[in-house]
N, C-alpha and C. Protein backbone atom coordinates (compact mmCIF):
# COMPACT_ATOMS: atom_id res chain seq x y z
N UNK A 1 -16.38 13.76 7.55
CA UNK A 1 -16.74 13.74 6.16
C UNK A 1 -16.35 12.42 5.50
N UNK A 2 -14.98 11.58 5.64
CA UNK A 2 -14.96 10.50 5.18
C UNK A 2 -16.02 9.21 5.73
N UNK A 3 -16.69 9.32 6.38
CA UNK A 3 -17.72 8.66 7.09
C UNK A 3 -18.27 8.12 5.96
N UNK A 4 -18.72 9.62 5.07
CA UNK A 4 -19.49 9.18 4.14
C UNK A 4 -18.94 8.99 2.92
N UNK A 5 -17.62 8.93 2.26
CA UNK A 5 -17.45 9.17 1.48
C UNK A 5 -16.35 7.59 1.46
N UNK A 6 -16.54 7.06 0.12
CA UNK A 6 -15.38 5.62 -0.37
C UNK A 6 -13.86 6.34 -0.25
N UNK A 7 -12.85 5.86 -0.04
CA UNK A 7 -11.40 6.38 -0.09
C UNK A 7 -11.09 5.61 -0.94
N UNK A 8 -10.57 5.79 -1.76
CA UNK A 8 -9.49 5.46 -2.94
C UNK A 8 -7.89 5.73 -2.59
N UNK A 9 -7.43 4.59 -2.72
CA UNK A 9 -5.72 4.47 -2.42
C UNK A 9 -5.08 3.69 -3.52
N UNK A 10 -5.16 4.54 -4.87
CA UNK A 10 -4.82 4.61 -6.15
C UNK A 10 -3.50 5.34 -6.57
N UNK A 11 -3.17 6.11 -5.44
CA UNK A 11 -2.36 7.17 -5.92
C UNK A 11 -1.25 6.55 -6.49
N UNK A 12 -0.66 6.85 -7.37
CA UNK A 12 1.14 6.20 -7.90
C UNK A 12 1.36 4.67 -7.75
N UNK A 13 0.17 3.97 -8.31
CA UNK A 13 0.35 3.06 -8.84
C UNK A 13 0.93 2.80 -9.71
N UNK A 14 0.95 3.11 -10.63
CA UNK A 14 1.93 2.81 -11.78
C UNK A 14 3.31 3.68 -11.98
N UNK A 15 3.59 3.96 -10.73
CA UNK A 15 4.94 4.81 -10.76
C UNK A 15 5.99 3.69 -10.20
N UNK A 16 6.06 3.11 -10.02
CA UNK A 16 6.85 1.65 -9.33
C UNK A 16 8.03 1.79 -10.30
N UNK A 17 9.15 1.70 -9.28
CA UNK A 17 10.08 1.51 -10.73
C UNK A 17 11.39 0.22 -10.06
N UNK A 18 12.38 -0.36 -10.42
CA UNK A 18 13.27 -1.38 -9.87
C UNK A 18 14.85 -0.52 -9.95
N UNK A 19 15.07 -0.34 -8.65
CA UNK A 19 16.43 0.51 -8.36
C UNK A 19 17.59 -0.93 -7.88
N UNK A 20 18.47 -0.78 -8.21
CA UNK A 20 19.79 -1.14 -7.50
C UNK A 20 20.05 -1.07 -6.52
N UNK A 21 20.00 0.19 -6.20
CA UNK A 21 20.72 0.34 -4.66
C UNK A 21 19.61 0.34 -3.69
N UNK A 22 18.58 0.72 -3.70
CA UNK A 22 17.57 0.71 -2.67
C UNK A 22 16.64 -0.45 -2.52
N UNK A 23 16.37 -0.54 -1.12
CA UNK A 23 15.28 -1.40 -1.43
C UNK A 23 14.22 -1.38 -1.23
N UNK A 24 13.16 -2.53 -1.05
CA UNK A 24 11.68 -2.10 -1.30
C UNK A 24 11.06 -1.71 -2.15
N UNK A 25 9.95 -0.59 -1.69
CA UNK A 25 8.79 -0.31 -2.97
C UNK A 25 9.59 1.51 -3.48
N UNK A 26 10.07 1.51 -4.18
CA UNK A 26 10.67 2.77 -5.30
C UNK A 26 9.64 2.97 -6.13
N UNK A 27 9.44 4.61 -5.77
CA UNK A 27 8.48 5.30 -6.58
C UNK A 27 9.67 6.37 -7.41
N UNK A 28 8.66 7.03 -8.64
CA UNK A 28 9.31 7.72 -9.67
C UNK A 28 8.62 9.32 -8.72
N UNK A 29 7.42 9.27 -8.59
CA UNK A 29 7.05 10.44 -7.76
C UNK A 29 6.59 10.76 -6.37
N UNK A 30 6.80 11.57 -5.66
CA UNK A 30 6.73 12.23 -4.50
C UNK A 30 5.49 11.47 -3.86
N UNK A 31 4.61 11.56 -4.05
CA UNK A 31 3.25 11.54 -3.28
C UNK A 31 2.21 10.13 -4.01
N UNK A 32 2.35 9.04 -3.29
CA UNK A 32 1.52 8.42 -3.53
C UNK A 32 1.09 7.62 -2.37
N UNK A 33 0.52 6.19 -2.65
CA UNK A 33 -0.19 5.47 -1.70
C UNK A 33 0.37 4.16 -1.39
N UNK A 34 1.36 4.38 -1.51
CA UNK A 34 2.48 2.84 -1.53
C UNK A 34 2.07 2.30 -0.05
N UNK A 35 2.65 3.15 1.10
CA UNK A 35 2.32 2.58 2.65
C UNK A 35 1.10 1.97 2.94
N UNK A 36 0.34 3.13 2.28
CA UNK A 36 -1.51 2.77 2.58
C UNK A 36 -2.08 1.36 1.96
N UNK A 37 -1.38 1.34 1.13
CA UNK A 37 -1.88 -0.24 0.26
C UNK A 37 -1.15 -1.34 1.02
N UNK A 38 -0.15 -1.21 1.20
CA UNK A 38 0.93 -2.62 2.11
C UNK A 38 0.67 -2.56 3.45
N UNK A 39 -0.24 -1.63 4.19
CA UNK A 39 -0.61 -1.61 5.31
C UNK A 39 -1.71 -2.31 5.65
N UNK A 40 -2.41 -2.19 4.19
CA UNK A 40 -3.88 -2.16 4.04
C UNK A 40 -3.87 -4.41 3.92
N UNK A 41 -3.17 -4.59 2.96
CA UNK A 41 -2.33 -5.83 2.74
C UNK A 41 -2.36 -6.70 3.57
N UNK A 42 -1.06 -5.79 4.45
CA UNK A 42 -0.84 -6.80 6.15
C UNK A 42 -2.15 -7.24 6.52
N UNK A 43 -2.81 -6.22 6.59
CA UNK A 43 -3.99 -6.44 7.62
C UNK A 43 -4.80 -7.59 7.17
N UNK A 44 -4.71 -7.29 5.73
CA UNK A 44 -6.07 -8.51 5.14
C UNK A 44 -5.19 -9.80 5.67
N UNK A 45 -4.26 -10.09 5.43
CA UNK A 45 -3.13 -11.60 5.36
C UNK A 45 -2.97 -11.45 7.02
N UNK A 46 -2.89 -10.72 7.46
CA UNK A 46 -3.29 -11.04 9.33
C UNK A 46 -5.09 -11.74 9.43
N UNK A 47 -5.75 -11.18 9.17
CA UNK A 47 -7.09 -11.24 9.42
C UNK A 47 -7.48 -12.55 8.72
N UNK A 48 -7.51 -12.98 7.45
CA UNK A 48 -7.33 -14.26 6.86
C UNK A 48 -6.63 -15.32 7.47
N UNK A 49 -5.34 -14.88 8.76
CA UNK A 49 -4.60 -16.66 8.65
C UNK A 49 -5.39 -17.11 9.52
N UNK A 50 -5.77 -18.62 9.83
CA UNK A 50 -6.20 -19.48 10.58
C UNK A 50 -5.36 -19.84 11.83
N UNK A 51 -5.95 -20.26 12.64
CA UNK A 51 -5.15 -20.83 13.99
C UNK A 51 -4.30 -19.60 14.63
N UNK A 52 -4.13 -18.22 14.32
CA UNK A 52 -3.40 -17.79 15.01
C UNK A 52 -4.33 -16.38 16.34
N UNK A 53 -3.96 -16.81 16.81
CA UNK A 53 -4.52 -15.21 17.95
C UNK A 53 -3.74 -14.20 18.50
């Protein structure tokens, strides 16, 4: 079914918040798309650099 269908990886975007003690990406709620987007990220900035194989 996703074959046909666009995916959206929107979820808890604007839940980002800046902690002290932890690090990385800190969300305010449970369930969002934080991994899926910085995964999604890597890949473009892998696929974009030049000279490397």
């Amino acid at each position: 079914m996703t074959r046909r269908q666009k995916l959206h990886y929107g979820l808890g975007m604007d839940s980002a918040i800046e902690h002290e003690e932890l690090k990385g990406s800190v969300h305010l709620r449970k369930y969002n798309d934080t991994n899926q987007r910085a995964f999604y990220a890597k890949w473009l900035e892998l696929m974009c650099a030049e000279g490397e194989a």
